[in-house]
Structures are given as structure tokens and as C-alpha cells.
Protein backbone atom coordinates (compact mmCIF):
# COMPACT_ATOMS: atom_id res chain seq x y z
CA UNK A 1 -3.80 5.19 -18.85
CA UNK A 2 -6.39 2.56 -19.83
CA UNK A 3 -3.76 0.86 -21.75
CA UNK A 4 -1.40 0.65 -18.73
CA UNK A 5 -4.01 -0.87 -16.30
CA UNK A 6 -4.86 -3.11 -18.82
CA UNK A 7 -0.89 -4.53 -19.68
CA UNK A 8 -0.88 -4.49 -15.91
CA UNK A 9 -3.66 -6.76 -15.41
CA UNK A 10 -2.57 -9.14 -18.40
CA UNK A 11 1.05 -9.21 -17.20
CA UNK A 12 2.50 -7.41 -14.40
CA UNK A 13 3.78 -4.57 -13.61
CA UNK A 14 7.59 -6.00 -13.91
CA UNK A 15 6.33 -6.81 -17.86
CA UNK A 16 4.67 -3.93 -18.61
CA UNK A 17 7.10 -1.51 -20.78
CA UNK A 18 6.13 2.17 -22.02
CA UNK A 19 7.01 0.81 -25.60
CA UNK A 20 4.00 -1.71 -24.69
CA UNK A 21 1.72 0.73 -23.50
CA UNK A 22 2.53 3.12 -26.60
CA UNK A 23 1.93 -0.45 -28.98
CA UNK A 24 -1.47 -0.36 -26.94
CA UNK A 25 -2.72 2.89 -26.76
CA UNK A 26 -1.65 4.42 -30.12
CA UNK A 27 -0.55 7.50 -28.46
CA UNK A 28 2.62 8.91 -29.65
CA UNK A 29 5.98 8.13 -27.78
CA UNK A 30 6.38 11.75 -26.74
CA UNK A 31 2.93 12.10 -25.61
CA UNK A 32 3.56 9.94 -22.94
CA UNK A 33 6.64 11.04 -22.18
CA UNK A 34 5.09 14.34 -21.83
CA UNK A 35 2.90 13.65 -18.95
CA UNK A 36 4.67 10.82 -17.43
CA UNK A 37 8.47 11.15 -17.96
CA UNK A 38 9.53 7.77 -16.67
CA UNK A 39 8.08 4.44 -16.71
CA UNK A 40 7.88 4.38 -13.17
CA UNK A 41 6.04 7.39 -12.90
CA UNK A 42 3.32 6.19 -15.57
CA UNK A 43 3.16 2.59 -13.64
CA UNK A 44 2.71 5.07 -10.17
CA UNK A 45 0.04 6.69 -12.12
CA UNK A 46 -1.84 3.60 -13.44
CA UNK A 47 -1.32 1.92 -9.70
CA UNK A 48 -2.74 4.99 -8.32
CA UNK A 49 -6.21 5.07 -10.48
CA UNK A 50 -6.49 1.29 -9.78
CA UNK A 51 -6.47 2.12 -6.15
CA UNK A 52 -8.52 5.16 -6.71
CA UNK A 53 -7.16 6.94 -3.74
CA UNK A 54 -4.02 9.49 -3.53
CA UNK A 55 -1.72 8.83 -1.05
CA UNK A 56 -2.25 9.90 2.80
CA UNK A 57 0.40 12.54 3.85
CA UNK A 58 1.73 11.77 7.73
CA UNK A 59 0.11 14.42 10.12
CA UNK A 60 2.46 14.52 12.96
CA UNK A 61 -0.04 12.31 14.86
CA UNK A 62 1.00 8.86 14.61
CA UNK A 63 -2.15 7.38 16.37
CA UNK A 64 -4.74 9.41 13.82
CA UNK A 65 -2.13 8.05 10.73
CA UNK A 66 -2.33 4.63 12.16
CA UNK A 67 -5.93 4.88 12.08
CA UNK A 68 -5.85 6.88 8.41
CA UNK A 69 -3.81 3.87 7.20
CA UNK A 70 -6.07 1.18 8.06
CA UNK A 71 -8.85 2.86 6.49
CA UNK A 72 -6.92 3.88 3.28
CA UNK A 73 -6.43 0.27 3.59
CA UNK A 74 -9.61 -0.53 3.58
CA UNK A 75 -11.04 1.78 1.29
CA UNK A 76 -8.47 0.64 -1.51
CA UNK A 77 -9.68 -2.99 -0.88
CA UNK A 78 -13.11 -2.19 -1.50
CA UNK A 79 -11.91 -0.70 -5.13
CA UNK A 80 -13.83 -3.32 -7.57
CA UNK A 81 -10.73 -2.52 -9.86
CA UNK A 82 -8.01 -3.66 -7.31
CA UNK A 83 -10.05 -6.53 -6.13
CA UNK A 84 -9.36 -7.52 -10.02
CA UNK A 85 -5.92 -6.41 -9.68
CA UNK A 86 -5.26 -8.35 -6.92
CA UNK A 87 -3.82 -11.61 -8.47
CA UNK A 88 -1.57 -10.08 -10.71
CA UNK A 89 0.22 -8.12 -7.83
CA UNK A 90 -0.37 -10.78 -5.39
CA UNK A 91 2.18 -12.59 -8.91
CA UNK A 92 4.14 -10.04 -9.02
CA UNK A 93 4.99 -9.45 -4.92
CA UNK A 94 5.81 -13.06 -4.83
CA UNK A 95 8.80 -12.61 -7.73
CA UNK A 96 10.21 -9.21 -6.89
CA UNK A 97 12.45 -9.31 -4.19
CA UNK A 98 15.60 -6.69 -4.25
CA UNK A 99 18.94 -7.33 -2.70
CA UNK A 100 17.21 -6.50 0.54
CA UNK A 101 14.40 -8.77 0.43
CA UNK A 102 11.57 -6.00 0.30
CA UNK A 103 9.98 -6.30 -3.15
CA UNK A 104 10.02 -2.72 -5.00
CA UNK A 105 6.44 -3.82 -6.59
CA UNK A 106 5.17 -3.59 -3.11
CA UNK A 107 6.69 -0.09 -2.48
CA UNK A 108 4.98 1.03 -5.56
CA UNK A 109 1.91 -0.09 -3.97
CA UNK A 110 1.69 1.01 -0.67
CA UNK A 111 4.21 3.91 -0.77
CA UNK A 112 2.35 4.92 2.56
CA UNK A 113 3.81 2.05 4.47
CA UNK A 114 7.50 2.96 4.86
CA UNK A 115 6.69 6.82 5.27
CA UNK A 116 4.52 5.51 8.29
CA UNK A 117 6.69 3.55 9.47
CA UNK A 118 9.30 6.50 10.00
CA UNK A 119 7.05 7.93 11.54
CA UNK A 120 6.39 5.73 14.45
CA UNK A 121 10.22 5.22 14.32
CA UNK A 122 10.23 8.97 15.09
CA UNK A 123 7.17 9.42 17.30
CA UNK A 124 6.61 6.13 18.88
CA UNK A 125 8.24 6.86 22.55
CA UNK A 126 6.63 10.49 22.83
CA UNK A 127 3.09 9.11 21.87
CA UNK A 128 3.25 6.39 24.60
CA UNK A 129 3.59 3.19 22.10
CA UNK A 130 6.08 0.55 22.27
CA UNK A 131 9.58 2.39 20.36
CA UNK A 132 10.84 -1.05 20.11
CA UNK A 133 8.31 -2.85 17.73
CA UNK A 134 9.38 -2.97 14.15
CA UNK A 135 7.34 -0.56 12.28
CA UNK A 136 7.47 -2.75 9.36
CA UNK A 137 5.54 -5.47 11.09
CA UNK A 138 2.69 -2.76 12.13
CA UNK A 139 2.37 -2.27 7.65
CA UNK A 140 2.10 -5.94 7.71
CA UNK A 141 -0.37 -6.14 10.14
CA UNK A 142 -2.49 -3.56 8.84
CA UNK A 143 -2.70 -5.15 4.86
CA UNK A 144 -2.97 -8.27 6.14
CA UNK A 145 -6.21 -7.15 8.27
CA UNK A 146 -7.56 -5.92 5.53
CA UNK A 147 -6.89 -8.59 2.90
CA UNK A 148 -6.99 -11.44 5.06
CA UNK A 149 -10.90 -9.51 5.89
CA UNK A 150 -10.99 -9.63 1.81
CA UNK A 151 -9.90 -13.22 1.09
CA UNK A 152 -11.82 -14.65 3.99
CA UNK A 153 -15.45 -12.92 3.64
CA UNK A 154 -15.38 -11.97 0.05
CA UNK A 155 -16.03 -9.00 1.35
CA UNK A 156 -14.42 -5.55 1.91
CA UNK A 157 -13.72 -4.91 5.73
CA UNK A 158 -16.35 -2.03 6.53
CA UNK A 159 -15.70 1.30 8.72
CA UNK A 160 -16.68 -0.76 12.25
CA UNK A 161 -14.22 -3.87 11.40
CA UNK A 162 -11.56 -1.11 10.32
CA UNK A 163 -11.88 0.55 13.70
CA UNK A 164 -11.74 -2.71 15.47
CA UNK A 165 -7.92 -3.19 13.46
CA UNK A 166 -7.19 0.24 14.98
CA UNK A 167 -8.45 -0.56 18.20
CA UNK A 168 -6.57 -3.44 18.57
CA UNK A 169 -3.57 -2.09 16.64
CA UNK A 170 -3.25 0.37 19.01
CA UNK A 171 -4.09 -1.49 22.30
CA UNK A 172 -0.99 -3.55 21.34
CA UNK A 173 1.31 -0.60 20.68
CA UNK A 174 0.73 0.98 23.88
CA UNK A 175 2.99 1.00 26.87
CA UNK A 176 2.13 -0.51 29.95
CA UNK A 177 3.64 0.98 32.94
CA UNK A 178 6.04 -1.45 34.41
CA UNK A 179 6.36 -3.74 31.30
CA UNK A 180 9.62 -4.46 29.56
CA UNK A 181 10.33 -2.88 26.63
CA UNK A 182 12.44 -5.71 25.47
């Protein structure tokens, strides 16, 4: 694993190869084929420690995920070892773009993101927020709180400035009786 954060760091995650991380490590081939049995899965596993948080699972209640999400967003910018990460991916999500425009490096990254984002798809209208905002754009606006908190400050957003996202997050979101959903 050390040798996968570390060929991450040095080139990417689009460089780094299993047959690198084997060159690195010294471990056997079927070693790490044995715990991690595709190169994806070891780079999910390497992203994961650098985060050093396990994904949130969606409880049903798309307000307390919304909030959940801007504090696993938070928490994971506070990580010394993705603050040192950072430029790399930051690389990396500028040169990966599929056929759809949505880089794949990015989806390895915040796998949370689109599994929230079904989820105000599906819950939006019965919890009283706007059904017509793209959930995509409510991701984007919770990473770039948090990173643009980062960047400017030098500083991880703390607990009160992540409740202030969600606060505002979610004062936008709501209906208004009489407004337009347009």
C-alpha cells in the first residue's frame, strides 16, 4: 500500500500500474493480486487510506446525508496526507475526462457524490427541497466549500464552518411555497 500512495503522489493515479507498484514494493505479483484483484481496486484502496475515511452509506434521509457529506468533506480535507495529495489529483482531474465529460479519477475519489446525488434525485420532492436542481451541482458545491475553505485559509474548514455549508446548502434547496419550480 505504501508503494501505491507513493507512485500516486509521484505520478498520478492514470500512471500508476500494478507492475509499478510490484517494481516498488517487492511484493510478489500474486500477492497483490491476492488482496486486491484489479488495479482499480488497489488504486480504491490506496485513495481510500489517503483519505483516511470509508465511504458514508446513504441513510434514507437526504437532509442528515447532505449534512454527512459536507463533513466527510471536511474531515477528508483536514487529512495531512490528502492535503499532500492534493496537486497530483487536482493534475490528474484536469486530464481525465471520459466520453461524457465527468472524469473517472474524480469518481474514484468521491464515490459518495453520485450515490448522493441519486438520492436527492429520489427523495428530493418528498423531503420538501427543490426536485429540479441538478444533484450534480449540490457535489460541486459541497467540495468546492470545502476546498475553496482549504485553498483560501490554509486551513481545514472546522465543524461550525461545515454546518454553516449545510445551513446554507439546505436553505437553498428548500421549497418556498408559491415559488416556481422552474
Amino acid at each position: 500500500m505504501d508503494a501505491t500512495v507513493a507512485l500516486l503522489s509521484e505520478v498520478g493515479i492514470e500512471q500508476t500500474t500494478v507492475s509499478a507498484v510490484i517494481a516498488r514494493s517487492g511484493v510478489a505479483r500474486a500477492t497483490v493480486y491476492r488482496r486486491w484483484p484489479t488495479r482499480e481496486a488497489l488504486i480504491d484502496a490506496a485513495l481510500s487510506q489517503v483519505k483516511g475515511r470509508p465511504p458514508i452509506k446513504a441513510s434514507g434521509d437526504i437532509e442528515k446525508d447532505l449534512a454527512r457529506a459536507v463533513e466527510q468533506g471536511r474531515a477528508v480535507f483536514a487529512e495531512p496526507a490528502f492535503q499532500a495529495f492534493l496537486p497530483i489529483l487536482v493534475r490528474d482531474l484536469l486530464r481525465d475526462r471520459s466520453a461524457q465529460g465527468v472524469s473517472h479519477t474524480y469518481d474514484s475519489v468521491a464515490p459518495n457524490l453520485r450515490l448522493l446525488a441519486a438520492e436527492y434525485l429520489e427523495l428530493a420532492a418528498s423531503a420538501g427541497l427543490r426536485p429540479e436542481v441538478d444533484p450534480i451541482v449540490i457535489g460541486d458545491i459541497i467540495v468546492g466549500s470545502v476546498l475553496m475553505h482549504l485553498l483560501s485559509t490554509g486551513q481545514p474548514a472546522s465543524r461550525a464552518t461545515a454546518t454553516q455549508i449545510v445551513d446554507i446548502l439546505l436553505n437553498g434547496l428548500r421549497r418556498r411555497d408559491g415559488a416556481s419550480t422552474d
